[in-house]
C-alpha atoms as a PDB file:
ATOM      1  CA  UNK A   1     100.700  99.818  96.015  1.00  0.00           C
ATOM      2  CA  UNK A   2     101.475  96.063  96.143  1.00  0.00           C
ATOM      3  CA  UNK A   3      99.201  93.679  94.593  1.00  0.00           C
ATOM      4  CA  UNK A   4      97.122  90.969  96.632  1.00  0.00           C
ATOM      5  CA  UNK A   5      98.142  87.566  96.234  1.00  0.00           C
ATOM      6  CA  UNK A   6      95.841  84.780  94.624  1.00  0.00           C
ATOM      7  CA  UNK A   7      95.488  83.197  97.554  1.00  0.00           C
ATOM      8  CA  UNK A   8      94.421  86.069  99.455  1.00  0.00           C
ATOM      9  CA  UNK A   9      92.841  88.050  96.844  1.00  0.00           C
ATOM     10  CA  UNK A  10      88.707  89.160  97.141  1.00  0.00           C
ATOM     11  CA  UNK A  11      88.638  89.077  93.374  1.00  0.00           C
ATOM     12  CA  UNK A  12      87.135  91.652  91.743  1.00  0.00           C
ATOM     13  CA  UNK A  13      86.817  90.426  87.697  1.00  0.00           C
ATOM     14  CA  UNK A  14      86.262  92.811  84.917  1.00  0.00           C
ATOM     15  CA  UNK A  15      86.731  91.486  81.317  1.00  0.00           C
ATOM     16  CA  UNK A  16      89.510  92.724  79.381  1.00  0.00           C
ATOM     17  CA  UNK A  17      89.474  92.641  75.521  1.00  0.00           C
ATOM     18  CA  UNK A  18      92.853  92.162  72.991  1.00  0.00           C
ATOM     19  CA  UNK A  19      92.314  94.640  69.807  1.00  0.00           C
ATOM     20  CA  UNK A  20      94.199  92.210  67.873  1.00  0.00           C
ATOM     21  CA  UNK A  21      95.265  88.677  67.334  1.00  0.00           C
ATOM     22  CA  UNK A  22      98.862  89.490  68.631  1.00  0.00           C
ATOM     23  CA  UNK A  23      98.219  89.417  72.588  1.00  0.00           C
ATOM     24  CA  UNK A  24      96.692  86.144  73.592  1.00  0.00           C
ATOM     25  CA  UNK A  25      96.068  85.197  77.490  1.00  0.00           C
ATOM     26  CA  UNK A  26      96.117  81.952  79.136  1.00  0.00           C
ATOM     27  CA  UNK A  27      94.075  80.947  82.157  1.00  0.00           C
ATOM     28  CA  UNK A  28      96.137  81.130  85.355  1.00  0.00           C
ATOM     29  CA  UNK A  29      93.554  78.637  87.067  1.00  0.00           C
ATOM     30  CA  UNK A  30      93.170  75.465  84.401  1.00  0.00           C
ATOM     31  CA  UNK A  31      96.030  76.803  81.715  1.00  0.00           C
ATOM     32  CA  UNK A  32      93.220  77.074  79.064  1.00  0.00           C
ATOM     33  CA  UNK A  33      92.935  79.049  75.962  1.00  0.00           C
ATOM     34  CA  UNK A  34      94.537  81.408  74.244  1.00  0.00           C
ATOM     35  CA  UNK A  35      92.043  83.571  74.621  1.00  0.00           C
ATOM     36  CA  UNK A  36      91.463  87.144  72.911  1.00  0.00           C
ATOM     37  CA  UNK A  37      89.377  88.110  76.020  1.00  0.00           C
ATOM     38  CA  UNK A  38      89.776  87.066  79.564  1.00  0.00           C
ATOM     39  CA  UNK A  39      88.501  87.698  82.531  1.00  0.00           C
ATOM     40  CA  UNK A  40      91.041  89.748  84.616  1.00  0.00           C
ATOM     41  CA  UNK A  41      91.022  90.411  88.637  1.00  0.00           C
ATOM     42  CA  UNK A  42      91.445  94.356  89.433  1.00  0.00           C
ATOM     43  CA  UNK A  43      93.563  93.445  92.596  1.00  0.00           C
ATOM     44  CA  UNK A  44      95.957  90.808  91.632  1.00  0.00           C
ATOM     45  CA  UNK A  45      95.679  90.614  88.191  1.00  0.00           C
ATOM     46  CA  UNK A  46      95.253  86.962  87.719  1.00  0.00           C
ATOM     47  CA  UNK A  47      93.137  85.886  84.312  1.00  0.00           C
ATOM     48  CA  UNK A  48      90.935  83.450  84.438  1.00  0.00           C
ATOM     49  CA  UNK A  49      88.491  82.139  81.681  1.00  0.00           C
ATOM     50  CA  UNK A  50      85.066  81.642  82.716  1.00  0.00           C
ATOM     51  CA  UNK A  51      84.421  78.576  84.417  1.00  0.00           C
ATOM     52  CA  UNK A  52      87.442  79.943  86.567  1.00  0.00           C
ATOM     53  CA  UNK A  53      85.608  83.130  87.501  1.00  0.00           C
ATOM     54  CA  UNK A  54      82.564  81.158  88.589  1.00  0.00           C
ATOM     55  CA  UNK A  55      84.672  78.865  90.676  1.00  0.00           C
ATOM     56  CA  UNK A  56      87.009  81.821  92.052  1.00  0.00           C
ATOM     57  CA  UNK A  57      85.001  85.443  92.811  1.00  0.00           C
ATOM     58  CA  UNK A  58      82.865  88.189  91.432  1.00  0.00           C
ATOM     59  CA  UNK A  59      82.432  89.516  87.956  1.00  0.00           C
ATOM     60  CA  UNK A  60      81.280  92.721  87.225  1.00  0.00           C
END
């Protein structure tokens, strides 16, 4: 199954959690963080901190 692109993604946002200080994401929309928890789309896997979410789609 190919993934959607950004641009033509629904976004579907679930939050995704690191277990330790090792894995660190980055926004794909403003380039913030690291974060240890992000925000990350089910279909094209882009991250996005929060204001991002609001701006792009759905969180659930």
């Amino acid at each position: 199954m190919a993934l959607a692109t950004r641009k033509t993604c629904a976004h579907w946002f679930l939050i995704i959690k690191s277990d330790n200080t090792l894995i660190q994401w980055m926004c794909n929309g403003c380039y913030a963080g690291p974060f240890w928890c992000i925000w990350e789309c089910q279909w094209c896997k882009s991250h996005a901190c929060r204001t991002c979410v609001d701006m792009w789609g759905r969180r659930y």
